[in-house]
PDB file of N, CA and C in Angstrom:
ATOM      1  N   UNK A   1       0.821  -1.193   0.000  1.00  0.00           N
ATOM      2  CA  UNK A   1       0.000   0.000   0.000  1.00  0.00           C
ATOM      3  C   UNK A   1       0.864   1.256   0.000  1.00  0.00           C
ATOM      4  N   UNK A   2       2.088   1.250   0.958  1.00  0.00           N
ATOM      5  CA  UNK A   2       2.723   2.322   0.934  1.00  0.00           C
ATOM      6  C   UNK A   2       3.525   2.332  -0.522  1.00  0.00           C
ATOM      7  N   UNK A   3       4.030   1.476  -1.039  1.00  0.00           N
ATOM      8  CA  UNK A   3       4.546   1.858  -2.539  1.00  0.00           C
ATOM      9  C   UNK A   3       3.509   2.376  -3.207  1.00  0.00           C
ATOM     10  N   UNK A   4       2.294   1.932  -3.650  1.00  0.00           N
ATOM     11  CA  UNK A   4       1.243   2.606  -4.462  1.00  0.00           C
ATOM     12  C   UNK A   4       0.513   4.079  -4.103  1.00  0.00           C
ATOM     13  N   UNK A   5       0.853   4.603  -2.825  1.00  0.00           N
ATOM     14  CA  UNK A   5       0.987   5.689  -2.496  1.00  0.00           C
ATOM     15  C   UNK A   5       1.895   6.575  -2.796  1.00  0.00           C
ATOM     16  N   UNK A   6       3.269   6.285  -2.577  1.00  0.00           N
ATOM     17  CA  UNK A   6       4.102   6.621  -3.779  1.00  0.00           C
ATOM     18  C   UNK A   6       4.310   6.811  -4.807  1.00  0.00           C
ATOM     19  N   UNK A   7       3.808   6.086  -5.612  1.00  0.00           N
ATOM     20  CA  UNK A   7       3.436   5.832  -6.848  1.00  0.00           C
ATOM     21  C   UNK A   7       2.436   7.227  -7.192  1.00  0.00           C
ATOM     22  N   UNK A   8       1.638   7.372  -6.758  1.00  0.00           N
ATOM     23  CA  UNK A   8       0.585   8.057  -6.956  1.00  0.00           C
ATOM     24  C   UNK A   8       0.659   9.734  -7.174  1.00  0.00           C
ATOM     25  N   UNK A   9       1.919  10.085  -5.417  1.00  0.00           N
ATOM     26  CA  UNK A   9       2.512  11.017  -5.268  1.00  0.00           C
ATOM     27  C   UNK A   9       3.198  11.477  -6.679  1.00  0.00           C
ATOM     28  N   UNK A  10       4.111  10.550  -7.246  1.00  0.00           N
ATOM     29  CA  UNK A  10       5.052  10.719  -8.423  1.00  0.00           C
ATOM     30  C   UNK A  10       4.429  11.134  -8.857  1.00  0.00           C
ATOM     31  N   UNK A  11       3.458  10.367  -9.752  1.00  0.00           N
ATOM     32  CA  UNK A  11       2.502  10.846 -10.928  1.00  0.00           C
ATOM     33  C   UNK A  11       2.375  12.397 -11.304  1.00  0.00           C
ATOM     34  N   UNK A  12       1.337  12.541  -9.736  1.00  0.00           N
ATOM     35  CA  UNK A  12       0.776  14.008  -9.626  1.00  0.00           C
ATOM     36  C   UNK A  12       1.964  14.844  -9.215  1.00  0.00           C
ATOM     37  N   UNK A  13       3.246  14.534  -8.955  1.00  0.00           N
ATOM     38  CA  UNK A  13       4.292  15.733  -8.913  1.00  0.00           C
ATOM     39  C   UNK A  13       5.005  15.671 -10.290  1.00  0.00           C
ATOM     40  N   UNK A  14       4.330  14.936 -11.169  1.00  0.00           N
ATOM     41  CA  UNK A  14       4.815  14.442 -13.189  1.00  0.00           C
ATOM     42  C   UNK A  14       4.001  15.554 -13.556  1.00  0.00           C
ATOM     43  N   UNK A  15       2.673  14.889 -13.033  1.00  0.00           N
ATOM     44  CA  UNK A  15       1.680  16.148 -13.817  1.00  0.00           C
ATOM     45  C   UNK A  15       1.467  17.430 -14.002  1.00  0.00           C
ATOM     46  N   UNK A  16       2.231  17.677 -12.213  1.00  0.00           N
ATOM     47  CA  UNK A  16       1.811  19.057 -12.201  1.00  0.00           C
ATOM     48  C   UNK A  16       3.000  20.324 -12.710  1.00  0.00           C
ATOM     49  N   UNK A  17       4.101  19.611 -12.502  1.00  0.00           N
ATOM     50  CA  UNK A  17       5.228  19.785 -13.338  1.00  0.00           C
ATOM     51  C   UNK A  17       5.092  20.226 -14.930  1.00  0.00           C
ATOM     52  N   UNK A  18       3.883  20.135 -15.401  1.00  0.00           N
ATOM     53  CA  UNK A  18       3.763  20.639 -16.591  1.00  0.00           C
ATOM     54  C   UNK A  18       3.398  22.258 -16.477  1.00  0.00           C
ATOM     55  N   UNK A  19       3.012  22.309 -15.648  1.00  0.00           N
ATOM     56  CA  UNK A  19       2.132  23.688 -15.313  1.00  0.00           C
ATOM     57  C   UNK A  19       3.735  25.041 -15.097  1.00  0.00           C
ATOM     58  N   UNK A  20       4.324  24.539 -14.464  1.00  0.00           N
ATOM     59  CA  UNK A  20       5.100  25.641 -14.553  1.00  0.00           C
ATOM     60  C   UNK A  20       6.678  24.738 -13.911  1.00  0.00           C
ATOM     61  N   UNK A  21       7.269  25.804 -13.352  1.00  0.00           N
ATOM     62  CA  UNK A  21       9.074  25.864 -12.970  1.00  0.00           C
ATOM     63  C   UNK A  21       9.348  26.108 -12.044  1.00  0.00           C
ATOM     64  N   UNK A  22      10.130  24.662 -11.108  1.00  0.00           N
ATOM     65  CA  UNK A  22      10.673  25.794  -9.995  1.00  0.00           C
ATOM     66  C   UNK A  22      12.172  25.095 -10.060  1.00  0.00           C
ATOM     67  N   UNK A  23      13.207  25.872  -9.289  1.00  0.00           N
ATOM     68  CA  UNK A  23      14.094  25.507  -9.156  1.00  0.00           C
ATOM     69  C   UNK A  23      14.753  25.857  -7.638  1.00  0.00           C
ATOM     70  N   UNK A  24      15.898  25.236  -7.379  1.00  0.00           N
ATOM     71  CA  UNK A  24      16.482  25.045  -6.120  1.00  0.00           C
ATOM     72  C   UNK A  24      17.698  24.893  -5.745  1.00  0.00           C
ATOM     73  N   UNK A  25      18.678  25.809  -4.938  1.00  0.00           N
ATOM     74  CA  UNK A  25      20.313  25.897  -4.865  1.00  0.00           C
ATOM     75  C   UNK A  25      20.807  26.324  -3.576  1.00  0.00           C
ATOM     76  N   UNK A  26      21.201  24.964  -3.148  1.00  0.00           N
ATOM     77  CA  UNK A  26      21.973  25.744  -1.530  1.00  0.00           C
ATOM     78  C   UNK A  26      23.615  25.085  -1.928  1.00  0.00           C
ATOM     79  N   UNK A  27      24.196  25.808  -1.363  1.00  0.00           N
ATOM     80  CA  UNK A  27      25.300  25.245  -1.125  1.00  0.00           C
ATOM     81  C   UNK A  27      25.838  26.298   0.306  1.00  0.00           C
ATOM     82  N   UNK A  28      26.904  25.103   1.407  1.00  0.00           N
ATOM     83  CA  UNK A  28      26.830  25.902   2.624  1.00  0.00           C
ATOM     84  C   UNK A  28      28.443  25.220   2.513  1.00  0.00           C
ATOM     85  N   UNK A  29      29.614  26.392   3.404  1.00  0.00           N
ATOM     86  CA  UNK A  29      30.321  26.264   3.044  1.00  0.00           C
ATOM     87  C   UNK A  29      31.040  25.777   5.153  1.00  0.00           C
ATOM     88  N   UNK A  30      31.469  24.143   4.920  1.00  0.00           N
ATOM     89  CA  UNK A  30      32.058  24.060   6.017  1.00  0.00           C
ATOM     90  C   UNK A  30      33.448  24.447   6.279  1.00  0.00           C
ATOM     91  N   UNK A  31      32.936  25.300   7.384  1.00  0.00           N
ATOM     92  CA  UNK A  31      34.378  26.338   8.252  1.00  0.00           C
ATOM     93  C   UNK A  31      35.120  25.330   9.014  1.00  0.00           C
ATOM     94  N   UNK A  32      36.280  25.823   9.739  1.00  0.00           N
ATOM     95  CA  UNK A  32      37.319  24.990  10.232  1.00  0.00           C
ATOM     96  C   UNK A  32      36.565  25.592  11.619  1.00  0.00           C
ATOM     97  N   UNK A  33      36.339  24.941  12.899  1.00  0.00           N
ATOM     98  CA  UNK A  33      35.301  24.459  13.742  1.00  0.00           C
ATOM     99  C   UNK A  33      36.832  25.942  14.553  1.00  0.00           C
ATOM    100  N   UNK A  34      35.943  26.618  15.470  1.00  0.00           N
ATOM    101  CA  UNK A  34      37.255  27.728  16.413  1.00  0.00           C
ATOM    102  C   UNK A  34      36.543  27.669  18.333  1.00  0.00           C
ATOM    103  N   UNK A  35      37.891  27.712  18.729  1.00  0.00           N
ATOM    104  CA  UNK A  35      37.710  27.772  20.170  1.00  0.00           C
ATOM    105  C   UNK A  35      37.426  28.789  20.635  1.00  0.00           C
ATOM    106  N   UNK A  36      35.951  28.393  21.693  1.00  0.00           N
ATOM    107  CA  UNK A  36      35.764  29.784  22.537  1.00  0.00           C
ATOM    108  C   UNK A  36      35.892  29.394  24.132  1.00  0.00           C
ATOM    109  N   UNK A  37      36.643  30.223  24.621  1.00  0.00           N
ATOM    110  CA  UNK A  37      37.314  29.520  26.455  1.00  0.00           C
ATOM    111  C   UNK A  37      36.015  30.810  26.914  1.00  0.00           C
ATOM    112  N   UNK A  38      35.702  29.735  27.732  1.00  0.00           N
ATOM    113  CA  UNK A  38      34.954  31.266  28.745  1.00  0.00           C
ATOM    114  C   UNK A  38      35.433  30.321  29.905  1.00  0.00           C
ATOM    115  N   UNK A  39      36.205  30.517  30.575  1.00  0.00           N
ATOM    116  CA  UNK A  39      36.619  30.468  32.014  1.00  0.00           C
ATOM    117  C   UNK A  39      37.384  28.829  31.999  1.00  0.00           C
ATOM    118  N   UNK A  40      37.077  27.861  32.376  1.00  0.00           N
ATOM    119  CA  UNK A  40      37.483  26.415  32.096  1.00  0.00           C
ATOM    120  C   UNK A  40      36.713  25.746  31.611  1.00  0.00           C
ATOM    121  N   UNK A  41      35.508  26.219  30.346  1.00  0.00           N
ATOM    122  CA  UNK A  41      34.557  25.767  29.911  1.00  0.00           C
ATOM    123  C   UNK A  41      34.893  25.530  28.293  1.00  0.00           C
ATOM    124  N   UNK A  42      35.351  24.833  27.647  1.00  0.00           N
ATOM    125  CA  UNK A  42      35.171  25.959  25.990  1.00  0.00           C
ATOM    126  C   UNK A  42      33.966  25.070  25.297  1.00  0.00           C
ATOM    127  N   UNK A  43      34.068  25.720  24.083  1.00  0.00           N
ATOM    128  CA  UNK A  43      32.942  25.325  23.515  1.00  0.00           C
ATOM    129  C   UNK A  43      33.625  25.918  22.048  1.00  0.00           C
ATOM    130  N   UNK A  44      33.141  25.110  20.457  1.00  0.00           N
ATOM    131  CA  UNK A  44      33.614  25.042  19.542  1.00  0.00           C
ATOM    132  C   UNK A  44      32.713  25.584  18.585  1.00  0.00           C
ATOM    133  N   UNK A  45      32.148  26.439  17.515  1.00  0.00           N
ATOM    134  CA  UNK A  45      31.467  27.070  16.636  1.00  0.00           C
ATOM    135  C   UNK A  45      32.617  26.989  15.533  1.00  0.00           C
ATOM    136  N   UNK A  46      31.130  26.829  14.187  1.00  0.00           N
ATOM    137  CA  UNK A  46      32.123  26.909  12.950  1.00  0.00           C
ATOM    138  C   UNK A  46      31.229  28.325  12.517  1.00  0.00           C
ATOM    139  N   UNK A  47      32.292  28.745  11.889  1.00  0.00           N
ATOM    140  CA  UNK A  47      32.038  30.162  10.737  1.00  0.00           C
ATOM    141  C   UNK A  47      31.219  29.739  10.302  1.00  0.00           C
ATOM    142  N   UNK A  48      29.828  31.107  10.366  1.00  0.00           N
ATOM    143  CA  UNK A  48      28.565  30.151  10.025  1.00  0.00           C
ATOM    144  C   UNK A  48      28.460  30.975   8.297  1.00  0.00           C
ATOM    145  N   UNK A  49      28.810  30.065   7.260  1.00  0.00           N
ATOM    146  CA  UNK A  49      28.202  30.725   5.672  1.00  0.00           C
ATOM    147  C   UNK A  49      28.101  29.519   4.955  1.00  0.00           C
ATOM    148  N   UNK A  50      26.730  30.090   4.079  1.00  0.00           N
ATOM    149  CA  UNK A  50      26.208  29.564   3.099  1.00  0.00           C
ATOM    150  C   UNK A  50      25.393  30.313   1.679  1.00  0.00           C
ATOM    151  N   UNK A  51      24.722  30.423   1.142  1.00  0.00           N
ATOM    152  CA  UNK A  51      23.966  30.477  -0.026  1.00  0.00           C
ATOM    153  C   UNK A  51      22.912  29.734  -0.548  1.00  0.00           C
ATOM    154  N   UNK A  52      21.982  30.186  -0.962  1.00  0.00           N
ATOM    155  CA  UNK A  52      20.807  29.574  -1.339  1.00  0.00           C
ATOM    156  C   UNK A  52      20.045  29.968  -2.376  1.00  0.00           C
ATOM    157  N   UNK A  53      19.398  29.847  -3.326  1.00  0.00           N
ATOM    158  CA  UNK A  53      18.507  30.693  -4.275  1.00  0.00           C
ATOM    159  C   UNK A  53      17.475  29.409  -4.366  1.00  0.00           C
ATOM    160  N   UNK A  54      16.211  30.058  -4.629  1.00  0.00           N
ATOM    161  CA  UNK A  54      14.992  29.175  -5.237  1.00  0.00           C
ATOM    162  C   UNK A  54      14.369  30.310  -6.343  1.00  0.00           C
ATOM    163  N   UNK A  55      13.548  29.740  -6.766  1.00  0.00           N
ATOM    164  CA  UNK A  55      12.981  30.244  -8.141  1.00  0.00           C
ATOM    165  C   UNK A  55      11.387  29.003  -8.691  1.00  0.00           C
ATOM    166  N   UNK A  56      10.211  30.031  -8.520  1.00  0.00           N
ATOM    167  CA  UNK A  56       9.218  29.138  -9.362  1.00  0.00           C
ATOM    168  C   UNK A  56       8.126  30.039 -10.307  1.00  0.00           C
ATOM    169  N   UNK A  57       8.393  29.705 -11.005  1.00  0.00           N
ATOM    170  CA  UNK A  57       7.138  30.203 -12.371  1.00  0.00           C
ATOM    171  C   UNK A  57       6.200  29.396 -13.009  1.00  0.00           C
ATOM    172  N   UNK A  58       4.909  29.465 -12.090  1.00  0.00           N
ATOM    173  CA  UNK A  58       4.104  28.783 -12.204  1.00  0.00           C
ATOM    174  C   UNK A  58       2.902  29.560 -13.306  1.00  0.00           C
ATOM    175  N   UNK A  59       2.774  29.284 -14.667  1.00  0.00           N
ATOM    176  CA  UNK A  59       2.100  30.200 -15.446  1.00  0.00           C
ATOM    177  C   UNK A  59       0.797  29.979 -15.365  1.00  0.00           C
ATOM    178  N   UNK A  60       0.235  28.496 -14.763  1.00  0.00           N
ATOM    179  CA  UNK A  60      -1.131  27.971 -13.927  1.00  0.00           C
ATOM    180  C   UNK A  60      -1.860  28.722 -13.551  1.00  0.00           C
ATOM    181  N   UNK A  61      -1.061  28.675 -12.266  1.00  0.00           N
ATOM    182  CA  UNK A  61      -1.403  29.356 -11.103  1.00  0.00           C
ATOM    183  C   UNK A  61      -1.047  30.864 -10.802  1.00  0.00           C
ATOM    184  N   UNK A  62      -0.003  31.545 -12.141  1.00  0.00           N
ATOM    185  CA  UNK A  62       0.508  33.183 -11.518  1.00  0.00           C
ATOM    186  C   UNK A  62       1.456  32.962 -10.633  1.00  0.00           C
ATOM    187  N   UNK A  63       1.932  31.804 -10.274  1.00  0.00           N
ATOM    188  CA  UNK A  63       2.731  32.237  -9.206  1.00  0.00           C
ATOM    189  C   UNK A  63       4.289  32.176  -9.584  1.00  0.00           C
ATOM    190  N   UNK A  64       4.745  33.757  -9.767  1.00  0.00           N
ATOM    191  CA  UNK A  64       6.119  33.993  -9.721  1.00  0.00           C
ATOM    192  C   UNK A  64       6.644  34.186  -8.704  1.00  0.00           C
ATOM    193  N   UNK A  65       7.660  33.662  -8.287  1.00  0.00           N
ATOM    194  CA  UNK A  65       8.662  34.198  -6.768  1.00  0.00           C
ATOM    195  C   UNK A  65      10.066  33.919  -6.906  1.00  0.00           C
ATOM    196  N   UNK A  66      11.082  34.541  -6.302  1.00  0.00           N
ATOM    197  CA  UNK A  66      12.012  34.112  -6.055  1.00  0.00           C
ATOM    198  C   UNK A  66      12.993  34.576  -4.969  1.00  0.00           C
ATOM    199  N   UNK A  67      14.450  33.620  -4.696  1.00  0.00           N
ATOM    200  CA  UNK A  67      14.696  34.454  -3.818  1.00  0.00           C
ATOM    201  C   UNK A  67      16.554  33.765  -4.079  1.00  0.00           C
ATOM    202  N   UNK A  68      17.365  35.115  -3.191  1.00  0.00           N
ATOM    203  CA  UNK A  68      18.914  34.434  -3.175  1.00  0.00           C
ATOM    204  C   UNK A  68      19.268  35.198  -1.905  1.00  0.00           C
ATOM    205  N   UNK A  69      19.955  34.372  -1.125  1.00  0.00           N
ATOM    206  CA  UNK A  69      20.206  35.035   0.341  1.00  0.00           C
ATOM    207  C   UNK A  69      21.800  34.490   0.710  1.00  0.00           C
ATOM    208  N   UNK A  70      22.584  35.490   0.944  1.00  0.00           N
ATOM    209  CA  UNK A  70      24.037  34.421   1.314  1.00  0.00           C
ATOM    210  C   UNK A  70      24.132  35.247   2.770  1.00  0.00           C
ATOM    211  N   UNK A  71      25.148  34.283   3.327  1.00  0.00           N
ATOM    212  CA  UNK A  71      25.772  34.679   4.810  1.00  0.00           C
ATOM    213  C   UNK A  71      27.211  34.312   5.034  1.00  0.00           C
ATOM    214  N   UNK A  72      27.804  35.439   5.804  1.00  0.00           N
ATOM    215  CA  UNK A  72      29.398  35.170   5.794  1.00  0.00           C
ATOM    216  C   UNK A  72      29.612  35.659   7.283  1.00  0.00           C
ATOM    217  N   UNK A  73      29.843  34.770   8.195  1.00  0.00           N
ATOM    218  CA  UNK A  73      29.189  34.802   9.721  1.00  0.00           C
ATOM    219  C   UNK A  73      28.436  35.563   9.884  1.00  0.00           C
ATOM    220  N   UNK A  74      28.274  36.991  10.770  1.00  0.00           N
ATOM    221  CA  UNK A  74      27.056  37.607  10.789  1.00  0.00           C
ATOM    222  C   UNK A  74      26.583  38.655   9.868  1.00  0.00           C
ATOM    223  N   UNK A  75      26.970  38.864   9.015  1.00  0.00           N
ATOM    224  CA  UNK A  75      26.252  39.263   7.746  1.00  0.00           C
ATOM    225  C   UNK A  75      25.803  38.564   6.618  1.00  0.00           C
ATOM    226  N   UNK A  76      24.396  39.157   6.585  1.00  0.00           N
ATOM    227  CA  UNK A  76      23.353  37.955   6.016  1.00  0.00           C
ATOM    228  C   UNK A  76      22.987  38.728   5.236  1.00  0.00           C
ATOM    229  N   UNK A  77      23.162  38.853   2.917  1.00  0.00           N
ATOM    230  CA  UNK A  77      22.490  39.832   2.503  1.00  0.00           C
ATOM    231  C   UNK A  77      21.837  38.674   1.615  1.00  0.00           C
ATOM    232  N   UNK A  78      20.531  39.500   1.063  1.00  0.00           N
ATOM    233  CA  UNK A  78      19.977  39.120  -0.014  1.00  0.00           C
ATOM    234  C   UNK A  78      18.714  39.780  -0.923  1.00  0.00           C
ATOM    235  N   UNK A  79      17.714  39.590  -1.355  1.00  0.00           N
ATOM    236  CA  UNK A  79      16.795  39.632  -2.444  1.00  0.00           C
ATOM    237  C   UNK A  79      15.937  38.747  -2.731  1.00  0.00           C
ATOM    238  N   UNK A  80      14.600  39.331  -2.425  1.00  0.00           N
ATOM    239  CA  UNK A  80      13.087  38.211  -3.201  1.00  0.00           C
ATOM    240  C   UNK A  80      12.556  39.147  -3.827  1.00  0.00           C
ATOM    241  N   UNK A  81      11.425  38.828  -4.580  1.00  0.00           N
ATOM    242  CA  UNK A  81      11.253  39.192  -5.333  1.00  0.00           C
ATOM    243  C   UNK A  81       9.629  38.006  -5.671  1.00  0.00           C
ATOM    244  N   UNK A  82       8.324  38.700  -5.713  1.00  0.00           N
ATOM    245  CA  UNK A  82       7.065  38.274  -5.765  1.00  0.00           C
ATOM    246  C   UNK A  82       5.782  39.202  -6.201  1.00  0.00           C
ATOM    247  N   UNK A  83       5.595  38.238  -7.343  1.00  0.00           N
ATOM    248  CA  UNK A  83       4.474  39.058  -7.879  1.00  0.00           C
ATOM    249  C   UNK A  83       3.122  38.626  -7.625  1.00  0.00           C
ATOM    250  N   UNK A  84       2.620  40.396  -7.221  1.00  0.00           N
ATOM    251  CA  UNK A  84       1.616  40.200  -6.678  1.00  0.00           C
ATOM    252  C   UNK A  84       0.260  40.092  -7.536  1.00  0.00           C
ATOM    253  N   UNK A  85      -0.790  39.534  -6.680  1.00  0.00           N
ATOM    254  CA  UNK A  85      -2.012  39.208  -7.649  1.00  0.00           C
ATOM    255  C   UNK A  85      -2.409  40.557  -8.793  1.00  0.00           C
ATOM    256  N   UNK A  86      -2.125  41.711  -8.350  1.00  0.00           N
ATOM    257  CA  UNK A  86      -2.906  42.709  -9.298  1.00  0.00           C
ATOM    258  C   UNK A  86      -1.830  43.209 -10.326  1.00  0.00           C
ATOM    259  N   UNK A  87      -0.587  42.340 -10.299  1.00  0.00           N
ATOM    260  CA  UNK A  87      -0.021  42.375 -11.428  1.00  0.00           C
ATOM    261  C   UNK A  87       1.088  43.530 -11.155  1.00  0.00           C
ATOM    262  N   UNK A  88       1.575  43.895  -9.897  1.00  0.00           N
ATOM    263  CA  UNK A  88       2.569  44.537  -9.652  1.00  0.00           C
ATOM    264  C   UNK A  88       4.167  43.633  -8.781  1.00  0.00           C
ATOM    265  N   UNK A  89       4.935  43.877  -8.595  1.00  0.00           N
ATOM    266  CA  UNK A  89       6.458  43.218  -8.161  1.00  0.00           C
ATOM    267  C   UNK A  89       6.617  43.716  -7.254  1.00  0.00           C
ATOM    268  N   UNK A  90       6.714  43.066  -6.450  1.00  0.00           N
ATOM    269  CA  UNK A  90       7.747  43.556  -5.349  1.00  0.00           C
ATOM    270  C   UNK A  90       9.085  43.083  -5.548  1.00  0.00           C
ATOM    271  N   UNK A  91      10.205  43.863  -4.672  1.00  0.00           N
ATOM    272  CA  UNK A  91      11.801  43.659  -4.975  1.00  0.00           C
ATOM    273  C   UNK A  91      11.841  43.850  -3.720  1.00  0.00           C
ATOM    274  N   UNK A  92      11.907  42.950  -2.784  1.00  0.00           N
ATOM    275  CA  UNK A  92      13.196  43.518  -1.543  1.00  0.00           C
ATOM    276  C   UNK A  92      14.666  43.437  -1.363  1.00  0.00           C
ATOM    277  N   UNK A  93      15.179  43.914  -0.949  1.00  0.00           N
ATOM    278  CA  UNK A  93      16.873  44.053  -0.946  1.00  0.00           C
ATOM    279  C   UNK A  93      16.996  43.777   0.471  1.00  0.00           C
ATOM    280  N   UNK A  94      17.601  42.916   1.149  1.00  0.00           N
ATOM    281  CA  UNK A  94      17.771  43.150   3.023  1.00  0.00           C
ATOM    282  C   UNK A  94      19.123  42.872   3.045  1.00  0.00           C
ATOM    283  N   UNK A  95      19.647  43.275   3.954  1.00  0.00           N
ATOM    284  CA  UNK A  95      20.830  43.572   4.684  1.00  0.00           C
ATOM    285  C   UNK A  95      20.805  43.471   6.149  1.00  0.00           C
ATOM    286  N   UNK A  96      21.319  42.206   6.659  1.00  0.00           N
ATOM    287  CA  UNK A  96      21.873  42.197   8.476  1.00  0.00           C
ATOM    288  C   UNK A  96      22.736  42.387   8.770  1.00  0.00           C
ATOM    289  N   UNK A  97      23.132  42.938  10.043  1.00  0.00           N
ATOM    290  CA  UNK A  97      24.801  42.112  10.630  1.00  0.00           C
ATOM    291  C   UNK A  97      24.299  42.642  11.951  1.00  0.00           C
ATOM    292  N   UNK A  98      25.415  41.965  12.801  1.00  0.00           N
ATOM    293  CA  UNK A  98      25.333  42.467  14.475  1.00  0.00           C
ATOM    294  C   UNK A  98      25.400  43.899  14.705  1.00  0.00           C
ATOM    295  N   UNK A  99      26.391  44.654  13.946  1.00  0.00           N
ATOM    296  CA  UNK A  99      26.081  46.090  14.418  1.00  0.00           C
ATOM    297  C   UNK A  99      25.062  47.186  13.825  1.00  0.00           C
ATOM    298  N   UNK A 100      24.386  47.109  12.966  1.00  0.00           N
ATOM    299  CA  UNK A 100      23.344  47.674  12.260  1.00  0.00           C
ATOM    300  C   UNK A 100      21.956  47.379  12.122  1.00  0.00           C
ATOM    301  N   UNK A 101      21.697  46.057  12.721  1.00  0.00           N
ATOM    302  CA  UNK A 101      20.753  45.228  12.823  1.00  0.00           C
ATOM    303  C   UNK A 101      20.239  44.593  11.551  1.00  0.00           C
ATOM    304  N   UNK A 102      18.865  45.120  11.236  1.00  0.00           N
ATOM    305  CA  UNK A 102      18.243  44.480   9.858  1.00  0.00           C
ATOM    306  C   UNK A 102      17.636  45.408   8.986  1.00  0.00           C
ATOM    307  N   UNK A 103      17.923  45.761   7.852  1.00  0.00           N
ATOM    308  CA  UNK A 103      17.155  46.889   7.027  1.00  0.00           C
ATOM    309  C   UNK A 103      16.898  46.479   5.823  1.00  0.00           C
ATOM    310  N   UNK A 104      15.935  46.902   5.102  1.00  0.00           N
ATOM    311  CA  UNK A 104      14.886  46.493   4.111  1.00  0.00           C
ATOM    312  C   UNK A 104      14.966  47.245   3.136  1.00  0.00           C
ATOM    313  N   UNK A 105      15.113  47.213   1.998  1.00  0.00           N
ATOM    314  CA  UNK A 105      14.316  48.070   0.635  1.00  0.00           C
ATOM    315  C   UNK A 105      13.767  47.495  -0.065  1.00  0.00           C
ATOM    316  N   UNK A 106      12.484  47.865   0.085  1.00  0.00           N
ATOM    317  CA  UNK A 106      10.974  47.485  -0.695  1.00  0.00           C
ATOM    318  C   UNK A 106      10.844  48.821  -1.302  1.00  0.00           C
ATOM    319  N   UNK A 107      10.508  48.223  -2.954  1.00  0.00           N
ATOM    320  CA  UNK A 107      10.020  48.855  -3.638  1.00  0.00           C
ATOM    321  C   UNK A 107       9.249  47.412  -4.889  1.00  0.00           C
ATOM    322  N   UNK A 108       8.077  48.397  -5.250  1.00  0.00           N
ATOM    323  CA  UNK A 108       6.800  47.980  -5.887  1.00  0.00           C
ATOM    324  C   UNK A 108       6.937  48.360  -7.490  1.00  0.00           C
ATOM    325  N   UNK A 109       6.412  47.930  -8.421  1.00  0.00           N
ATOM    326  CA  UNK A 109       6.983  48.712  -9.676  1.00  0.00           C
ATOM    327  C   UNK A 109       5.003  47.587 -10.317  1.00  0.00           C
ATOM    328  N   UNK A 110       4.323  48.323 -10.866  1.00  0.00           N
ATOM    329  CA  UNK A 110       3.025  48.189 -11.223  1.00  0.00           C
ATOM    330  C   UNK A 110       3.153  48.504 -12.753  1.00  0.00           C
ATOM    331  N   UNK A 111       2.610  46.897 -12.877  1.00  0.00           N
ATOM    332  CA  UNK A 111       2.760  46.125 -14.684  1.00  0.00           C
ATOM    333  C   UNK A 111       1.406  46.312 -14.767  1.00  0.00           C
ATOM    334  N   UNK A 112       0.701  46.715 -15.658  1.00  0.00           N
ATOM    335  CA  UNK A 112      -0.846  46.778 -15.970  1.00  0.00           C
ATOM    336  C   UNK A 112      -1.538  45.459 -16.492  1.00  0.00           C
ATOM    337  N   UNK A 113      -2.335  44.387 -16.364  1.00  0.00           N
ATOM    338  CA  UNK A 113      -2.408  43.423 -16.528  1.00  0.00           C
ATOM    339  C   UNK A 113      -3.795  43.735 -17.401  1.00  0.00           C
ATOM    340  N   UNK A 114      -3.281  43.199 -18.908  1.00  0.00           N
ATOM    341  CA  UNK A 114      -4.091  42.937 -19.922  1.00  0.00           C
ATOM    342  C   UNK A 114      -4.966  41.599 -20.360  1.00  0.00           C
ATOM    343  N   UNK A 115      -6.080  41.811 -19.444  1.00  0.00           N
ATOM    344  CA  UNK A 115      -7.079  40.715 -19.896  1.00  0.00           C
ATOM    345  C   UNK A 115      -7.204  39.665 -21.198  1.00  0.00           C
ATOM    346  N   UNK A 116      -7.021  39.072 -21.237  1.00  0.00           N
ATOM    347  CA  UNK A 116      -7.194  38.419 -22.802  1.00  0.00           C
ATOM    348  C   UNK A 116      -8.636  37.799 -23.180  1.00  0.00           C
ATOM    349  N   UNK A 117      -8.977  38.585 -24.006  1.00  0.00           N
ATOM    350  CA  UNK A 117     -10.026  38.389 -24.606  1.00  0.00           C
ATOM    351  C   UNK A 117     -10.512  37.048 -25.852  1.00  0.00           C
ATOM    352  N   UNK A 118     -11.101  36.163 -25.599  1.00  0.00           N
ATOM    353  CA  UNK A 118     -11.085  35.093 -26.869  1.00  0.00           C
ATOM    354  C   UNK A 118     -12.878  34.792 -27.412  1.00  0.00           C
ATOM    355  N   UNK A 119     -12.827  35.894 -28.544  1.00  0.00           N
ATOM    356  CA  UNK A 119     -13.699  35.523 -29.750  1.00  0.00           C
ATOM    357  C   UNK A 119     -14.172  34.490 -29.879  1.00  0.00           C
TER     358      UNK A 119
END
């Protein structure tokens, strides 16, 4: 039973796969592991970085999105990017780190969405 459930799953992730695109990319990069002494205690952390992007264009359903985010210990930058139902984009830009905290640029940019008409 559980294989033919499987089975089934496939199919409909065959089928629906026609409808549109997504895609998917991490790669994380292992650091050389560093000592932290706090008194006669230590404890070991690796340099925390990685990278990631996804991406889906679903022409079905409308649904465009995407996104790419990297980190190089505590600075974390990146970009998404999602379009919204009435046919306008959003773009965010973000930027972290420990001393500046977290800041955003959102901006909207409005595509006029032309009905299609069929005779």
């Amino acid at each position: 039973m559980y294989f033919k459930v499987i089975c089934l799953l496939s199919a409909v992730v065959a089928l629906a796969s026609g409808y549109g695109h997504s895609s998917q990319y991490i790669h994380r990069h292992d650091g050389h592991h560093q000592p932290l002494h706090h008194g006669h205690h230590h404890d070991y952390y690796t340099h925390p970085k990685y990278e990631f992007e996804y991406k889906v264009e679903d022409s079905h359903t409308g649904d465009h999105k995407s996104q790419h985010e990297h980190r190089d210990g505590d600075v974390v930058k990146g970009h998404y990017s999602l379009h919204e139902p009435d046919g306008s984009v959003r773009d965010v830009h973000y930027h972290a780190d420990h001393h500046s905290g977290f800041h955003a640029d959102v901006k909207h940019s409005t595509h006029h969405v032309v009905p299609h008409h069929h005779y």
